[in-house]
Protein backbone atom coordinates (compact mmCIF):
# COMPACT_ATOMS: atom_id res chain seq x y z
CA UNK A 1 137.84 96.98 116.68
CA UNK A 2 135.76 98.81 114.20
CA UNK A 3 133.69 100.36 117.03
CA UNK A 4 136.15 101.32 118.58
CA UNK A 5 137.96 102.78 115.90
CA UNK A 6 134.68 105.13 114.79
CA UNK A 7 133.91 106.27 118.81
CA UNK A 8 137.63 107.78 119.16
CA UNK A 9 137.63 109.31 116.22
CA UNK A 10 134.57 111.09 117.24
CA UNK A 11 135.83 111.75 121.03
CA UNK A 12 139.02 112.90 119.69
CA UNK A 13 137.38 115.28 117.21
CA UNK A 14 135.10 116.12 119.71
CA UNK A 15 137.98 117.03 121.86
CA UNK A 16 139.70 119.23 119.03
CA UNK A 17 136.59 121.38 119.47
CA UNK A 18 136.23 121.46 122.68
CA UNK A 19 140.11 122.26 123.12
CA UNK A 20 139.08 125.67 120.71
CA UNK A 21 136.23 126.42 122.78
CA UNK A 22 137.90 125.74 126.11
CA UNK A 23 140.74 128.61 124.70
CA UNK A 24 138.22 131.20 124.10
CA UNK A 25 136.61 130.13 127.29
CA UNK A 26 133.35 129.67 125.80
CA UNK A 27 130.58 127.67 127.93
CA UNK A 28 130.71 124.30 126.09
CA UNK A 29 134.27 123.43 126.48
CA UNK A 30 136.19 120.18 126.11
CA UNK A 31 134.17 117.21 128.41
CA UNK A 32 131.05 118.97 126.74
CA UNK A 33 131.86 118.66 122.76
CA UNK A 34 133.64 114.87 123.51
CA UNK A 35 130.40 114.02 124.88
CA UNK A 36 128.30 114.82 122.30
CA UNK A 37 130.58 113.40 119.35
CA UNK A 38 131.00 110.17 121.44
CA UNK A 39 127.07 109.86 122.40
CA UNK A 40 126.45 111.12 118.42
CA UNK A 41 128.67 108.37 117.00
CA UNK A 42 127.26 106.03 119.53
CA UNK A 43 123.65 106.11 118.82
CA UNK A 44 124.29 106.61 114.50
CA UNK A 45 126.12 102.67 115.09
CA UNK A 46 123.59 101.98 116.74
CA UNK A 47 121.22 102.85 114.80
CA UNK A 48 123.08 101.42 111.80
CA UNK A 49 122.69 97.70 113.74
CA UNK A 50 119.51 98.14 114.21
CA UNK A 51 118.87 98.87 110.45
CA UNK A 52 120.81 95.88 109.97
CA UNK A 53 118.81 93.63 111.67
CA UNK A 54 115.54 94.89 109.60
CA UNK A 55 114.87 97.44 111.76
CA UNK A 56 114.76 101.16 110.27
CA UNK A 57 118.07 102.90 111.25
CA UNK A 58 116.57 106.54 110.57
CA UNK A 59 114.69 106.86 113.95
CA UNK A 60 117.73 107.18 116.01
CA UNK A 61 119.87 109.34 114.03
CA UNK A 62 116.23 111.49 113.51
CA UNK A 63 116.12 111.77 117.20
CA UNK A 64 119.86 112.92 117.43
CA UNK A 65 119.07 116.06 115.56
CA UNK A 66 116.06 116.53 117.82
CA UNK A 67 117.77 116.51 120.99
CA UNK A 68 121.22 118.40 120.07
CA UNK A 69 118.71 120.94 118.40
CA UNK A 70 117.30 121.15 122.28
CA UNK A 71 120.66 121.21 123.61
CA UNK A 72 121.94 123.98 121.57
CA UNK A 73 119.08 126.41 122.10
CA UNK A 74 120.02 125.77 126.07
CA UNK A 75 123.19 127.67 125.09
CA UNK A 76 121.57 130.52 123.41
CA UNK A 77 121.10 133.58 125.88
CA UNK A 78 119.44 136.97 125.18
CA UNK A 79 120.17 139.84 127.00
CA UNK A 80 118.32 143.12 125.56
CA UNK A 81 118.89 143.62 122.08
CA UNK A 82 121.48 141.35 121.94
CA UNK A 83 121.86 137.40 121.65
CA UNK A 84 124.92 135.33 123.08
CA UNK A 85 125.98 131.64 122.54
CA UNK A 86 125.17 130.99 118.71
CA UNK A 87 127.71 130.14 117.73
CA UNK A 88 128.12 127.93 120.69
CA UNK A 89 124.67 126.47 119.48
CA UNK A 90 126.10 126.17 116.05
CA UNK A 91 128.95 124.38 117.18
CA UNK A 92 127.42 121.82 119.51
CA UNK A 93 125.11 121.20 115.54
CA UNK A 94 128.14 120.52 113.94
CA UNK A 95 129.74 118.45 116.51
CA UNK A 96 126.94 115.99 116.72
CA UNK A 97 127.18 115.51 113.13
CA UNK A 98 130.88 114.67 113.05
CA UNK A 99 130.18 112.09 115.95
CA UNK A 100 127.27 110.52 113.29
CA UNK A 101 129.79 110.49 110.66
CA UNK A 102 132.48 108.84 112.50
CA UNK A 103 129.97 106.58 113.93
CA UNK A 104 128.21 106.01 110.26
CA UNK A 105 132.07 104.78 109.63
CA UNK A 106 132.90 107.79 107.36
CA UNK A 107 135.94 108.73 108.99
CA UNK A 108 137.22 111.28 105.95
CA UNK A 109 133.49 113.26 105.80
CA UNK A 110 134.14 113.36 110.12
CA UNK A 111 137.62 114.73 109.75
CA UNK A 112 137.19 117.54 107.09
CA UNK A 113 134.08 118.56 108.82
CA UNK A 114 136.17 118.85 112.19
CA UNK A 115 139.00 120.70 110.16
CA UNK A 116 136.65 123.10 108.62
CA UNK A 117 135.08 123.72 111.83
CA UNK A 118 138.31 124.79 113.57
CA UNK A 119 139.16 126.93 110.57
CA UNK A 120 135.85 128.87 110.62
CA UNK A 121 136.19 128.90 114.84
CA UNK A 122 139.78 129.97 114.79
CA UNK A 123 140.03 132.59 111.71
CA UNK A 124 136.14 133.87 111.28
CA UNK A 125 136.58 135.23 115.14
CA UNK A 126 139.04 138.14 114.85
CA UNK A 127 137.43 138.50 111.22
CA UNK A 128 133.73 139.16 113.08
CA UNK A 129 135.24 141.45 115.49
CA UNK A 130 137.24 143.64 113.09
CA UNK A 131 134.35 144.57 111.11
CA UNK A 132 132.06 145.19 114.16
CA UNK A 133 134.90 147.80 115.43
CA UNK A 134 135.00 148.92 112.03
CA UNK A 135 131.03 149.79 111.99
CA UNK A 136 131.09 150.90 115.57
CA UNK A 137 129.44 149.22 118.66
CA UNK A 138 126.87 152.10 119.21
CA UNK A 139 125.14 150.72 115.70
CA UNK A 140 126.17 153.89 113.46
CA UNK A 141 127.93 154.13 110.19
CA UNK A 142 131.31 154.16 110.44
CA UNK A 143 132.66 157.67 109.37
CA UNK A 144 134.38 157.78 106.38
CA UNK A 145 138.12 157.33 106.42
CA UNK A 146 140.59 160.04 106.17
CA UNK A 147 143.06 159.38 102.80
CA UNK A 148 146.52 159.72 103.72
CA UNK A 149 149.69 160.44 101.64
């Protein structure tokens, strides 16, 4: 029961991120984020057997970071001057290590990482984008403002 416990929590925080990124129609959407919390969370438990069992349980969860590290830079496009997808990269990071938290059993570190997440997906966005209009997409100072009365 406790397995199953830790692997929805991670596919269900998985899914709250990929519901965000699904929204803003961003290339890893919701089957993409569940499956990398789920397969996360997986591997840490097992990992966390195998450690049990006099095994070391760092080489999985070592290998995790590898691999989403791989995945992630997959997402990361450059078009001239300018990049695209990190924070897509950033957020499959994270996402992998909510899944090891709910799968290392730490349920409250998994959910207040998955909350902040959301907050810094959902309120940073229109925060980014106001101060690029504000400095101008051709890279110039933004002229001073006029005072008004």
């Amino acid at each position: 029961m406790d397995l199953l416990r830790r692997l929805l929590l991670a596919a269900g925080l998985g899914a709250a991120l990929g519901l965000e990124r699904e929204y803003r129609k961003k290339p890893a959407g919701l089957r993409t984020n569940i499956l990398i919390a789920l397969g996360s969370a997986s591997l840490t438990t097992l990992s966390i057997t195998i450690g049990a069992h006099g095994g070391t349980p760092d080489r999985i969860t070592a290998q995790i970071v590898t691999g989403i590290g791989f995945l992630g830079a997959g997402a990361i496009l450059r078009s001239g001057p300018t990049v695209h997808g990190m924070t897509t990269a950033a957020t499959i990071w994270v996402n992998a290590a909510i899944g090891m938290a709910a799968g290392a059993g730490e349920f409250v570190m998994a959910t207040v990482t998955a909350f902040l997440t959301l907050v810094v997906l959902a309120l940073l966005g229109p925060l980014e984008a106001y101060f690029e209009r504000r400095a101008g997409t051709d890279g110039e100072e933004p002229s001073p403002r006029k005072r008004t009365r």
